[in-house]
N, C-alpha and C. Protein backbone atom coordinates (compact mmCIF):
# COMPACT_ATOMS: atom_id res chain seq x y z
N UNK A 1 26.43 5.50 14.90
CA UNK A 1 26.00 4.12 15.22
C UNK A 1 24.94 4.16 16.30
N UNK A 2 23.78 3.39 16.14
CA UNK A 2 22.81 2.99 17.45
C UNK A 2 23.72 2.75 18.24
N UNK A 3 22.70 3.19 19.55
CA UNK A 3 23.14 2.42 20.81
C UNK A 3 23.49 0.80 20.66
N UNK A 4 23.80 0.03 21.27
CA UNK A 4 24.11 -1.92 21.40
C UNK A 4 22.71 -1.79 21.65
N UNK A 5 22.65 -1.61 23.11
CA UNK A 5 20.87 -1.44 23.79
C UNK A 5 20.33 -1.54 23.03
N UNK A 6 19.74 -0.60 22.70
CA UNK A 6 18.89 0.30 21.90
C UNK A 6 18.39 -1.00 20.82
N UNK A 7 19.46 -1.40 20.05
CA UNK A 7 19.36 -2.65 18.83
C UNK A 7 18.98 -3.63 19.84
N UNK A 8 19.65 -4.36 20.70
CA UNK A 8 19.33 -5.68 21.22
C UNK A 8 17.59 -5.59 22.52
N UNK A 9 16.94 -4.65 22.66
CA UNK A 9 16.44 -4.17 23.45
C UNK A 9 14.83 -3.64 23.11
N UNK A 10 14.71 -3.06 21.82
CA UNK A 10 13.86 -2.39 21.07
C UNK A 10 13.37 -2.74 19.62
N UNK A 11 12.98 -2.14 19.20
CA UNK A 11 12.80 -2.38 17.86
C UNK A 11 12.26 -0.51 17.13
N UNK A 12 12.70 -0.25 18.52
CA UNK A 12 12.99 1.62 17.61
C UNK A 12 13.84 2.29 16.64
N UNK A 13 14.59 1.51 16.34
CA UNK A 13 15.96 1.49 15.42
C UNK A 13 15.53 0.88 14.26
N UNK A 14 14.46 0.24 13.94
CA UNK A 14 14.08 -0.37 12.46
C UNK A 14 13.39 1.21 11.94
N UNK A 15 13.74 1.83 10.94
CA UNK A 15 13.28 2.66 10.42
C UNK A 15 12.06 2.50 8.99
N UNK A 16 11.53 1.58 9.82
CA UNK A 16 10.70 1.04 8.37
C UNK A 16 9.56 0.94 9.22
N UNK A 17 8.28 1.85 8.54
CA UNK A 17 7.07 2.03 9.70
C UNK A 17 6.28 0.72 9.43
N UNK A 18 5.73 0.59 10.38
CA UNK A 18 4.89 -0.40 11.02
C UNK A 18 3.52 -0.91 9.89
N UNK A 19 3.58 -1.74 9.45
CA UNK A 19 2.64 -2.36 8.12
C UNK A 19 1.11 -2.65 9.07
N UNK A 20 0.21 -1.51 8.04
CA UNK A 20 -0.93 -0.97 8.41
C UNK A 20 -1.76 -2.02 7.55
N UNK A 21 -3.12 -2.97 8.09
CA UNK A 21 -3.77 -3.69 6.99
C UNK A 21 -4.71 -2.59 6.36
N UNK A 22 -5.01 -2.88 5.30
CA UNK A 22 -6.41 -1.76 4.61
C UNK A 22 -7.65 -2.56 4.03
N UNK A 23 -8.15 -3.11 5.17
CA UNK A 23 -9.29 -4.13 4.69
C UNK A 23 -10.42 -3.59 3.89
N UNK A 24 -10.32 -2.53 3.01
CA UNK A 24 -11.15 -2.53 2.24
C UNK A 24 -10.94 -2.64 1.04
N UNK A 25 -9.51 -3.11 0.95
CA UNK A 25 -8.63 -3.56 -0.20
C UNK A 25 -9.15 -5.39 -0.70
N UNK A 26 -8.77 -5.73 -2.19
CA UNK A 26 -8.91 -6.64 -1.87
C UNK A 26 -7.99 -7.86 -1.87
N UNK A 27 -8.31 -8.98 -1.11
CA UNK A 27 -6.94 -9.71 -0.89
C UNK A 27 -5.80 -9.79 -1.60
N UNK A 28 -6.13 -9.60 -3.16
CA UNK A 28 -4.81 -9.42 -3.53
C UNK A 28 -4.02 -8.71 -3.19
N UNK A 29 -4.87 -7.02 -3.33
CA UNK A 29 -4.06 -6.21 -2.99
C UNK A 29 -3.49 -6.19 -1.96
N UNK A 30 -4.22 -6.38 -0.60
CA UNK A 30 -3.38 -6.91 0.18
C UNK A 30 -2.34 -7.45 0.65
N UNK A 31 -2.17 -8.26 -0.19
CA UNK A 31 -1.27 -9.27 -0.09
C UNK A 31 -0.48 -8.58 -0.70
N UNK A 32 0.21 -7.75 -1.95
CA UNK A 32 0.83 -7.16 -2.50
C UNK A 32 1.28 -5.83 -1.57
N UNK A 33 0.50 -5.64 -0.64
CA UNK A 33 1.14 -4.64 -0.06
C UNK A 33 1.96 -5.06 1.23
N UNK A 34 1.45 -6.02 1.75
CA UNK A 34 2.37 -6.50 2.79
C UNK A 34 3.64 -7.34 2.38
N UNK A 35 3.76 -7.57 1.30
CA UNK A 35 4.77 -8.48 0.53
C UNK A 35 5.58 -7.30 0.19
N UNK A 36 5.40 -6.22 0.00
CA UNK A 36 6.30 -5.15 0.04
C UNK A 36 6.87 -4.50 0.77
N UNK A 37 5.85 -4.44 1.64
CA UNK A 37 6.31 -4.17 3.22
C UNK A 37 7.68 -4.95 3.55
N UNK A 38 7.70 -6.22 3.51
CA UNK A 38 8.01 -7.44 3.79
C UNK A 38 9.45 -6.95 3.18
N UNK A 39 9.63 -6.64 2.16
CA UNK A 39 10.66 -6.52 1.20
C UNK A 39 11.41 -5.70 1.55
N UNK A 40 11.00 -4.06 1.62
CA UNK A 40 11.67 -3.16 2.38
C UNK A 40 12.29 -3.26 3.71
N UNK A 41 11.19 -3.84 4.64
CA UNK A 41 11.89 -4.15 6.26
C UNK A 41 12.93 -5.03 6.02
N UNK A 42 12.86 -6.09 5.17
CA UNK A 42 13.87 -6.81 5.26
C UNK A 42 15.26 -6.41 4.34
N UNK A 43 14.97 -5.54 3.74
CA UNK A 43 16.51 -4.84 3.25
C UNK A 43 17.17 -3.93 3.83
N UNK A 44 16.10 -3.58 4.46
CA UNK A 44 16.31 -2.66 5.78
C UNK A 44 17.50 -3.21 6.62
N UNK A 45 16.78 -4.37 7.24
CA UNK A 45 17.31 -5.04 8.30
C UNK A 45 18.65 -5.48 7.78
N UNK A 46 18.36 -6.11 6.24
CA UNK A 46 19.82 -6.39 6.16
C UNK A 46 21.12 -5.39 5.78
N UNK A 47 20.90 -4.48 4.50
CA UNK A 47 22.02 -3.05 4.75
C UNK A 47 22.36 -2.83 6.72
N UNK A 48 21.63 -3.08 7.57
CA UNK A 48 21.54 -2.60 9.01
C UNK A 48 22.90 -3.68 9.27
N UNK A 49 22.50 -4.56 8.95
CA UNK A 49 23.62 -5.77 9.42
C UNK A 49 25.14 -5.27 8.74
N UNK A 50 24.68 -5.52 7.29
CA UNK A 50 26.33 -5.30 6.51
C UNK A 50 26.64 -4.01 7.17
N UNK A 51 26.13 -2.93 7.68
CA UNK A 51 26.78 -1.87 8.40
C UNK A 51 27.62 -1.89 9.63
N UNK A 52 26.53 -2.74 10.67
CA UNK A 52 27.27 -3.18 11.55
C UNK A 52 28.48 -4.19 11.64
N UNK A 53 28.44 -4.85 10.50
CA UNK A 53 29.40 -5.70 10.33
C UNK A 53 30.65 -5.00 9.53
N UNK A 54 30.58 -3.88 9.22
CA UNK A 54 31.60 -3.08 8.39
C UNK A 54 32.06 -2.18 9.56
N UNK A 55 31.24 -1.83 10.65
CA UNK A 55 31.75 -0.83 11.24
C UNK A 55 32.17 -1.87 12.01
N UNK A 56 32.15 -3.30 12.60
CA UNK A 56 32.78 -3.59 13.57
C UNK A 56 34.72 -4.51 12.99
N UNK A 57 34.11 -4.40 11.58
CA UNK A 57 35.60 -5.36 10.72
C UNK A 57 36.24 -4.04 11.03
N UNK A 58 36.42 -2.60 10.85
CA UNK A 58 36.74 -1.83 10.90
C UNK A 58 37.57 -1.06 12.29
N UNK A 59 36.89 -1.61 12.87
CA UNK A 59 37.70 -1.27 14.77
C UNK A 59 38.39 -2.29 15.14
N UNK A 60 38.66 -3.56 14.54
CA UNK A 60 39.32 -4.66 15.03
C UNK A 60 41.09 -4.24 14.30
């Protein structure tokens, strides 16, 4: 498990790298790539939750 800290404190614990623009793309593509981005961080974030919420139903 992360540190508490570490989660409430940082954002070093999101394991989903940092969404790079590529302006020589064009807006669609763009847009298709940050919408993916978008997708991953946020499943990210959420499996992150149901974990913490499994490991804490679990110690009670």
């Amino acid at each position: 498990m992360i540190d508490k800290d570490e989660i409430l404190n940082t954002y070093k614990w999101i394991k989903v790298p940092k969404y790079v623009d590529d302006v020589t793309l064009s807006w669609e593509e763009r847009y298709s790539r940050l919408n993916e981005h978008h997708i991953k961080e946020t499943t990210f974030l959420i499996d992150k939750i149901r974990e913490i919420v499994a490991e804490s139903t679990n110690h009670q």
